[in-house]
N, C-alpha and C. Protein backbone atom coordinates (compact mmCIF):
# COMPACT_ATOMS: atom_id res chain seq x y z
N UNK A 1 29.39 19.93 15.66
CA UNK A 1 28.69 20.11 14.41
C UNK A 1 27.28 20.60 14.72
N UNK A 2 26.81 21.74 14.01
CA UNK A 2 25.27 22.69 14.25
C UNK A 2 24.72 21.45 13.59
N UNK A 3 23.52 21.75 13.70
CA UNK A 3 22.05 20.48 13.32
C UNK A 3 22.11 20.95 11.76
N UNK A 4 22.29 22.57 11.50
CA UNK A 4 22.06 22.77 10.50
C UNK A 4 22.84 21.42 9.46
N UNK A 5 24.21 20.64 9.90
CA UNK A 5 24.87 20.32 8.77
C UNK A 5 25.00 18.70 9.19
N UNK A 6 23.89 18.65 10.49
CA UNK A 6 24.09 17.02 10.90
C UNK A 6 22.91 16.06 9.69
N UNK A 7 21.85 17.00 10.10
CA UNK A 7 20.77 16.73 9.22
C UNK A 7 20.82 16.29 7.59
N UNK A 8 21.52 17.58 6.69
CA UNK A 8 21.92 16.87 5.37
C UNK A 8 22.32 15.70 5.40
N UNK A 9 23.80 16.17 6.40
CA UNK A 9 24.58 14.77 6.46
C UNK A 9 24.20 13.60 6.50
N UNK A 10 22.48 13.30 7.03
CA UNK A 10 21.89 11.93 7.36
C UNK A 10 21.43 11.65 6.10
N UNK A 11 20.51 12.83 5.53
CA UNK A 11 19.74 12.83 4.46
C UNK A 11 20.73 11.91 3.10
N UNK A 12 21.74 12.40 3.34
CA UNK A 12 23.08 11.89 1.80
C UNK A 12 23.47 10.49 2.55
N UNK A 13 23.61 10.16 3.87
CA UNK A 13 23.90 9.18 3.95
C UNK A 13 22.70 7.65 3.56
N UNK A 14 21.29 8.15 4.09
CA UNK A 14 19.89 7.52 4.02
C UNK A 14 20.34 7.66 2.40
N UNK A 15 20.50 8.30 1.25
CA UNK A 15 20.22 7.91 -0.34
C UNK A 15 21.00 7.41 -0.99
N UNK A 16 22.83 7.34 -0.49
CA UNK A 16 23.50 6.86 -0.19
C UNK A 16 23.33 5.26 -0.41
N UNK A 17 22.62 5.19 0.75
CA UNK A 17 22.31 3.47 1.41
C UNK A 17 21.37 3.07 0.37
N UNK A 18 20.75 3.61 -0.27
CA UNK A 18 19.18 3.44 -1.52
C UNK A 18 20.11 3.19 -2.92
N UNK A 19 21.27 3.81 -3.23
CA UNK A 19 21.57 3.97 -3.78
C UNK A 19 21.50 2.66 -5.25
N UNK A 20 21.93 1.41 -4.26
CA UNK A 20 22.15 0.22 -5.10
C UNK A 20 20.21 -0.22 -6.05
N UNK A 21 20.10 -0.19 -5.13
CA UNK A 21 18.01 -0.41 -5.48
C UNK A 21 17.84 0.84 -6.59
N UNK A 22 18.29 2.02 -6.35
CA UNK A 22 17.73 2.81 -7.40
C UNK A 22 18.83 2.93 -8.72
N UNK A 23 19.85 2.37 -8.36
CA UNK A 23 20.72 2.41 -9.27
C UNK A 23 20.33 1.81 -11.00
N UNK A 24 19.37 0.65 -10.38
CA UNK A 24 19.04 -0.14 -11.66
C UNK A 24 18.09 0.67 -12.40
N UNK A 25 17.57 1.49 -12.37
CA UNK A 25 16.64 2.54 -13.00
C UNK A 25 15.32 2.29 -13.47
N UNK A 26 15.08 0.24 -13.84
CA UNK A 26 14.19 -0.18 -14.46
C UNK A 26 13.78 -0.95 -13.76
N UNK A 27 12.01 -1.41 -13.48
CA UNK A 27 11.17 -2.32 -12.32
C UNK A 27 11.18 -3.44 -13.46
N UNK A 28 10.80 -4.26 -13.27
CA UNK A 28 9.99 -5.53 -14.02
C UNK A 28 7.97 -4.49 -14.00
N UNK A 29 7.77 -5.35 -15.34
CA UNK A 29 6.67 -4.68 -15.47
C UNK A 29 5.62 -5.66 -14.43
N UNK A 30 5.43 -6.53 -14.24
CA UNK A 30 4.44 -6.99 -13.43
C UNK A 30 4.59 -7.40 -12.12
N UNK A 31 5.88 -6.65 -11.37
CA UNK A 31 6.29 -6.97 -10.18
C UNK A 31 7.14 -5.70 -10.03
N UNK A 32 6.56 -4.30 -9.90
CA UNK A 32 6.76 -3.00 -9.78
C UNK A 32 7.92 -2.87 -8.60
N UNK A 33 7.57 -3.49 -7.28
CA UNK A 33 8.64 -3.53 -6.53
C UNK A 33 10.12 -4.09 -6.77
N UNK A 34 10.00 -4.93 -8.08
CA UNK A 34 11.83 -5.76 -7.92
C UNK A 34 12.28 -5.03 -9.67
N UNK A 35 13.78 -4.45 -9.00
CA UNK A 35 14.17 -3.75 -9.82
C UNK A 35 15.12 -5.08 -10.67
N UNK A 36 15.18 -4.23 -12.00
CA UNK A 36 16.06 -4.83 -12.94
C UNK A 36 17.53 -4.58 -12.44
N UNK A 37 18.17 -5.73 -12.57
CA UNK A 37 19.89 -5.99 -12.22
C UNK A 37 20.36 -4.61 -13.70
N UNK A 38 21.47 -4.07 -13.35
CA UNK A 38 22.65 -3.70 -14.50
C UNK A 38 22.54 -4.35 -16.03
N UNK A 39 22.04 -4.20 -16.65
CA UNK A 39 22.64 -4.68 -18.05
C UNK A 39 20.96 -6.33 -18.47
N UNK A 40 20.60 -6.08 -17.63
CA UNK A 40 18.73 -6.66 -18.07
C UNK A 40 17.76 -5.99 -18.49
N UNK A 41 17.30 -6.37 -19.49
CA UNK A 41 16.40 -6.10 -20.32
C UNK A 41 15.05 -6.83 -20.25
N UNK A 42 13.91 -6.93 -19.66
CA UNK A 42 12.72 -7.51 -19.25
C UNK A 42 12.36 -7.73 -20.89
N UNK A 43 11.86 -9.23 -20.94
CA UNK A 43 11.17 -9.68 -22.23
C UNK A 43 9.64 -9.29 -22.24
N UNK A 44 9.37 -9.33 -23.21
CA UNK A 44 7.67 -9.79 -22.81
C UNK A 44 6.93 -10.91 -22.88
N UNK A 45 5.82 -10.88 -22.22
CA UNK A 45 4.79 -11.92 -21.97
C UNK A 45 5.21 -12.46 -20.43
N UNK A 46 5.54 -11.91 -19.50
CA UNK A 46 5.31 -11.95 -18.05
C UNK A 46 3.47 -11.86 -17.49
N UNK A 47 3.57 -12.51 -16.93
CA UNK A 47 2.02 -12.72 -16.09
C UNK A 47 2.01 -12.55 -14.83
N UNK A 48 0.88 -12.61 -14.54
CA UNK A 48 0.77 -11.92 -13.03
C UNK A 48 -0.75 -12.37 -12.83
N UNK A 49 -1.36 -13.32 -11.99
CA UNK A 49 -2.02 -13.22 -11.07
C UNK A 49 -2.31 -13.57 -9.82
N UNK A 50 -3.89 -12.24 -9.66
CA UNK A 50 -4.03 -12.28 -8.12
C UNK A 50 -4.87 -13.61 -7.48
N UNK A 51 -4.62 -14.25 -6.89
CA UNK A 51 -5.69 -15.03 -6.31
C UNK A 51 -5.89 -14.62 -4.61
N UNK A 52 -6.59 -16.01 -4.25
CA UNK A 52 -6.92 -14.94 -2.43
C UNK A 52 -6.00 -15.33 -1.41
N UNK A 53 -5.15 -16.02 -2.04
CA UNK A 53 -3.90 -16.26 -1.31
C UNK A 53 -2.36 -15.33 -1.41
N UNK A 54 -2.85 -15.49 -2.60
CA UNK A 54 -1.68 -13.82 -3.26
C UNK A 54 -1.60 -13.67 -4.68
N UNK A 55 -0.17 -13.27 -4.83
CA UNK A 55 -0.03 -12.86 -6.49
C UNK A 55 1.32 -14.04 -6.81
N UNK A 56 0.64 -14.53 -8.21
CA UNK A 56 1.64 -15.49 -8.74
C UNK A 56 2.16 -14.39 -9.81
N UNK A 57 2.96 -14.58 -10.03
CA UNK A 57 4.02 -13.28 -10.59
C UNK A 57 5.50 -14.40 -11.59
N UNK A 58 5.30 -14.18 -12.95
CA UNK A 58 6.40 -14.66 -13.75
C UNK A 58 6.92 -13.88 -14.64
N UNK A 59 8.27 -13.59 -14.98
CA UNK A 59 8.63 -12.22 -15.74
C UNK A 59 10.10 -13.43 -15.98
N UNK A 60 11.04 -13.03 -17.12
CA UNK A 60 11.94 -13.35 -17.79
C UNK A 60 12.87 -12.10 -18.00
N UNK A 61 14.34 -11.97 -17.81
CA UNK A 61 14.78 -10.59 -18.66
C UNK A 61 15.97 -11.34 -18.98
N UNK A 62 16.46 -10.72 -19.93
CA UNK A 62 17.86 -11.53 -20.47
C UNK A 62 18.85 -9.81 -20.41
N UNK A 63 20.43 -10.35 -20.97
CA UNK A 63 21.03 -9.56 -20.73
C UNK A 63 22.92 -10.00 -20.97
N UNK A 64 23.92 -9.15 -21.23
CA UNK A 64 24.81 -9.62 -21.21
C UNK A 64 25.95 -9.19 -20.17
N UNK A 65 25.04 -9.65 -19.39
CA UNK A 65 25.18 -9.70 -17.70
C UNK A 65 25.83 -11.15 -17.42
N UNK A 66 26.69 -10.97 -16.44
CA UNK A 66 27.15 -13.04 -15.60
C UNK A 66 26.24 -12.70 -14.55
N UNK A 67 26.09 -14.48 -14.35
CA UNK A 67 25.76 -14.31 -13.45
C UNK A 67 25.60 -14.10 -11.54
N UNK A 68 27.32 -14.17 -11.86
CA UNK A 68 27.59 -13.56 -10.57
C UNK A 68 27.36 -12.35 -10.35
N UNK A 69 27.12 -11.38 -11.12
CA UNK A 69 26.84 -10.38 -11.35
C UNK A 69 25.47 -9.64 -10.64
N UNK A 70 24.44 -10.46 -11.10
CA UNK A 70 22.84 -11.21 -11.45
C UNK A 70 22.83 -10.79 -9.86
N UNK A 71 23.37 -12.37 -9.57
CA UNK A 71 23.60 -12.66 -7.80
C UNK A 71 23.58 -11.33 -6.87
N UNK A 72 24.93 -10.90 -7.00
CA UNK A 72 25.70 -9.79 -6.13
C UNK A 72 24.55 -8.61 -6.46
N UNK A 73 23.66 -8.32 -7.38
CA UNK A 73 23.34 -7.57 -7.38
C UNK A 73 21.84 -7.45 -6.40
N UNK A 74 21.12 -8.56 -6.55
CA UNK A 74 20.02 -9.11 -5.80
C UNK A 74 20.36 -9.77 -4.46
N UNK A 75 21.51 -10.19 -4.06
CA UNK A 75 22.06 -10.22 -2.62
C UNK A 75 22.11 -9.05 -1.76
N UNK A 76 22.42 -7.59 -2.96
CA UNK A 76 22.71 -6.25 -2.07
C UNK A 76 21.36 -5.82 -1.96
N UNK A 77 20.82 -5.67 -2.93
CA UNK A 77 19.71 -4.81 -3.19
C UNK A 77 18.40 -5.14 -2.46
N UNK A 78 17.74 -6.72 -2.87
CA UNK A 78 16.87 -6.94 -2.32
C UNK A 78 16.28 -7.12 -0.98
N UNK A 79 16.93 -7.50 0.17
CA UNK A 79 17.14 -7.08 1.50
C UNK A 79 16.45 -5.47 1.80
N UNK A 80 16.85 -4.64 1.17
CA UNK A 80 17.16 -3.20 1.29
C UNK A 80 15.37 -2.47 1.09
N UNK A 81 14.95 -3.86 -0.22
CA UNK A 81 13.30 -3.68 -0.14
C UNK A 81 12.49 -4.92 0.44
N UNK A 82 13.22 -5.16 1.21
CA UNK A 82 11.79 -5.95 2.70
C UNK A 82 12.47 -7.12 2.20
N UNK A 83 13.76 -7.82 1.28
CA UNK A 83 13.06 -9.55 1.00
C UNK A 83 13.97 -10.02 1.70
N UNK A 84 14.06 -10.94 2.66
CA UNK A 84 14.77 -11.43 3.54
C UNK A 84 15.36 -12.95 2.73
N UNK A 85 17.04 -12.95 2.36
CA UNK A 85 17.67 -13.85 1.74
C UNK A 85 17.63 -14.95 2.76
N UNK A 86 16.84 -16.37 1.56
CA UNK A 86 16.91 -17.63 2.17
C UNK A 86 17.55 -18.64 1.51
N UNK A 87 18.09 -18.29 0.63
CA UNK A 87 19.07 -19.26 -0.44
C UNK A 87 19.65 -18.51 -1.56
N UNK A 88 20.54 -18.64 -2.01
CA UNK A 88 21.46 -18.10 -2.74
C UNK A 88 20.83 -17.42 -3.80
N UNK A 89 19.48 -17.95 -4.31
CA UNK A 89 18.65 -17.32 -5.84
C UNK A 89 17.48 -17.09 -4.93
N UNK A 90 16.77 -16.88 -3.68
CA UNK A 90 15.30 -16.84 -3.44
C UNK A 90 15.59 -16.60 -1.98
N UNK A 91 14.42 -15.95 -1.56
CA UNK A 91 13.93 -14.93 -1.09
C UNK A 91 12.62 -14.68 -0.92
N UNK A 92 12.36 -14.48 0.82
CA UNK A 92 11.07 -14.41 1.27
C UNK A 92 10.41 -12.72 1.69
N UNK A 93 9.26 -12.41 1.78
CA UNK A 93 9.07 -11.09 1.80
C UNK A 93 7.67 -11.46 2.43
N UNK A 94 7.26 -11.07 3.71
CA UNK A 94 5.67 -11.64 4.14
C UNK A 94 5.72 -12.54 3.62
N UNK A 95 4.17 -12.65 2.75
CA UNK A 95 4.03 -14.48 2.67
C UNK A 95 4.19 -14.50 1.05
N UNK A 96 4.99 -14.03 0.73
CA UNK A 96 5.86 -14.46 -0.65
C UNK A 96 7.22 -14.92 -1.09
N UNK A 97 7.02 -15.82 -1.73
CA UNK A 97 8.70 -16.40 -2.16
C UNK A 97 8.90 -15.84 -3.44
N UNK A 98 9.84 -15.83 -3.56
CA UNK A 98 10.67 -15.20 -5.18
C UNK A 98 11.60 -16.00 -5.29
N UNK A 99 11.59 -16.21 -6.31
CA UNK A 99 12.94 -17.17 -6.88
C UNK A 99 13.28 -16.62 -8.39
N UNK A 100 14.54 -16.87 -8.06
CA UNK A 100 15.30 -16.34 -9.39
C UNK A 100 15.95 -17.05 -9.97
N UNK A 101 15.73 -17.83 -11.33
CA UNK A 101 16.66 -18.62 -11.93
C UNK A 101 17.25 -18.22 -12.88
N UNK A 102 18.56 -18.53 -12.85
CA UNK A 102 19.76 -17.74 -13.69
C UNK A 102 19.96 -19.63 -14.68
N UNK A 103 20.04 -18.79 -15.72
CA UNK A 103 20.20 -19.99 -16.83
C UNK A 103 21.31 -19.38 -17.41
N UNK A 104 22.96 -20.08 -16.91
CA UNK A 104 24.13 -19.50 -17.27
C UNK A 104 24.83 -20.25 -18.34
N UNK A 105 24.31 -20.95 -19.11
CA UNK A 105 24.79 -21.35 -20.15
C UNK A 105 23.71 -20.96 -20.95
N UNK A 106 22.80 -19.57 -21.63
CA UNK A 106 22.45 -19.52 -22.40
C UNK A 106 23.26 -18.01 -22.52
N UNK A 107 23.47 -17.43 -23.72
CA UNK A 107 23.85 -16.11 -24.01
C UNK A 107 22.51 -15.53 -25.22
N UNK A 108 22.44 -14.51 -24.84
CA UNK A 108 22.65 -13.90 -23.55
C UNK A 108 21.66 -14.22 -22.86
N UNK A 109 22.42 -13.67 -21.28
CA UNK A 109 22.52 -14.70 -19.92
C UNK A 109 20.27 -14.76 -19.88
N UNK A 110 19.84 -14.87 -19.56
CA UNK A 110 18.44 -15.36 -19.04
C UNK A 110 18.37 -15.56 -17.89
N UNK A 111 17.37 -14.67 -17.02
CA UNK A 111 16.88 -14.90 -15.80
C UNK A 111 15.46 -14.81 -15.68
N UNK A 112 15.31 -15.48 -14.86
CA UNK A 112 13.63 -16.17 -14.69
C UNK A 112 13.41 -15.43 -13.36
N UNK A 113 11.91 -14.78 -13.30
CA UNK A 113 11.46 -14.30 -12.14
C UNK A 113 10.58 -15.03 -11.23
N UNK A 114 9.99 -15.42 -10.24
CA UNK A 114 9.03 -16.05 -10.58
C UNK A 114 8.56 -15.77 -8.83
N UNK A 115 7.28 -15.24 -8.26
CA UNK A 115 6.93 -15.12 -7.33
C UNK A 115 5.04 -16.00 -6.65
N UNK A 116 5.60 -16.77 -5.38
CA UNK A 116 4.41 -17.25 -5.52
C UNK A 116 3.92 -16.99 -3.79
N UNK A 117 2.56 -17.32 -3.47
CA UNK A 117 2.61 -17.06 -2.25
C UNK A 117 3.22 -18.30 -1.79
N UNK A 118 3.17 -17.56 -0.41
CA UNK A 118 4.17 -19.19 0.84
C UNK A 118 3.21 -19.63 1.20
């Protein structure tokens, strides 16, 4: 195979691999890096502040999404942008934790964002 057709070939495979992260199309508004799951809708009145330790970060999105769904989707994805899985809903990234609480007995489904420093 010429370079000419090795090269694309990497290029489609590298967006390929992005694919799941960009798939969701929508960020949370006060935590630009973590994308919205399939079928979530970000509420408002999320907060966000900075202090000198870091950023406390709270956002809500609901949706008629399961939440295995929720899960599988932030199991694939988030890894892919730096957050290294430490329990089934949360997730470390440098010196930040994220936690995600899925409230599966409300419809529609509700998930809680919530990032603080470590």
């Amino acid at each position: 195979m010429s370079h000419q057709r090795i090269i694309p070939a990497i290029l489609a495979a590298l967006l390929l691999a992005a694919a799941p992260a960009a798939a969701a199309g929508a960020f949370l508004t006060e935590l630009e890096d973590l994308p919205l799951a399939p079928g979530l809708t970000e509420l408002p009145g999320g907060t966000l502040f900075d202090s000198p330790t870091g950023r406390i970060v709270e956002a809500t999105a609901q949706g008629d999404v399961t939440a295995g769904e929720v899960r599988a989707f932030y199991a694939q994805t988030l890894p892919q942008l730096g957050w290294q899985m430490i329990g089934e809903t949360a997730f470390r990234r440098d010196n930040e934790l994220l936690r995600i609480n899925i409230e599966e007995r409300r419809r529609p489904l509700s998930v809680r964002f919530s990032v603080v420093p470590q």
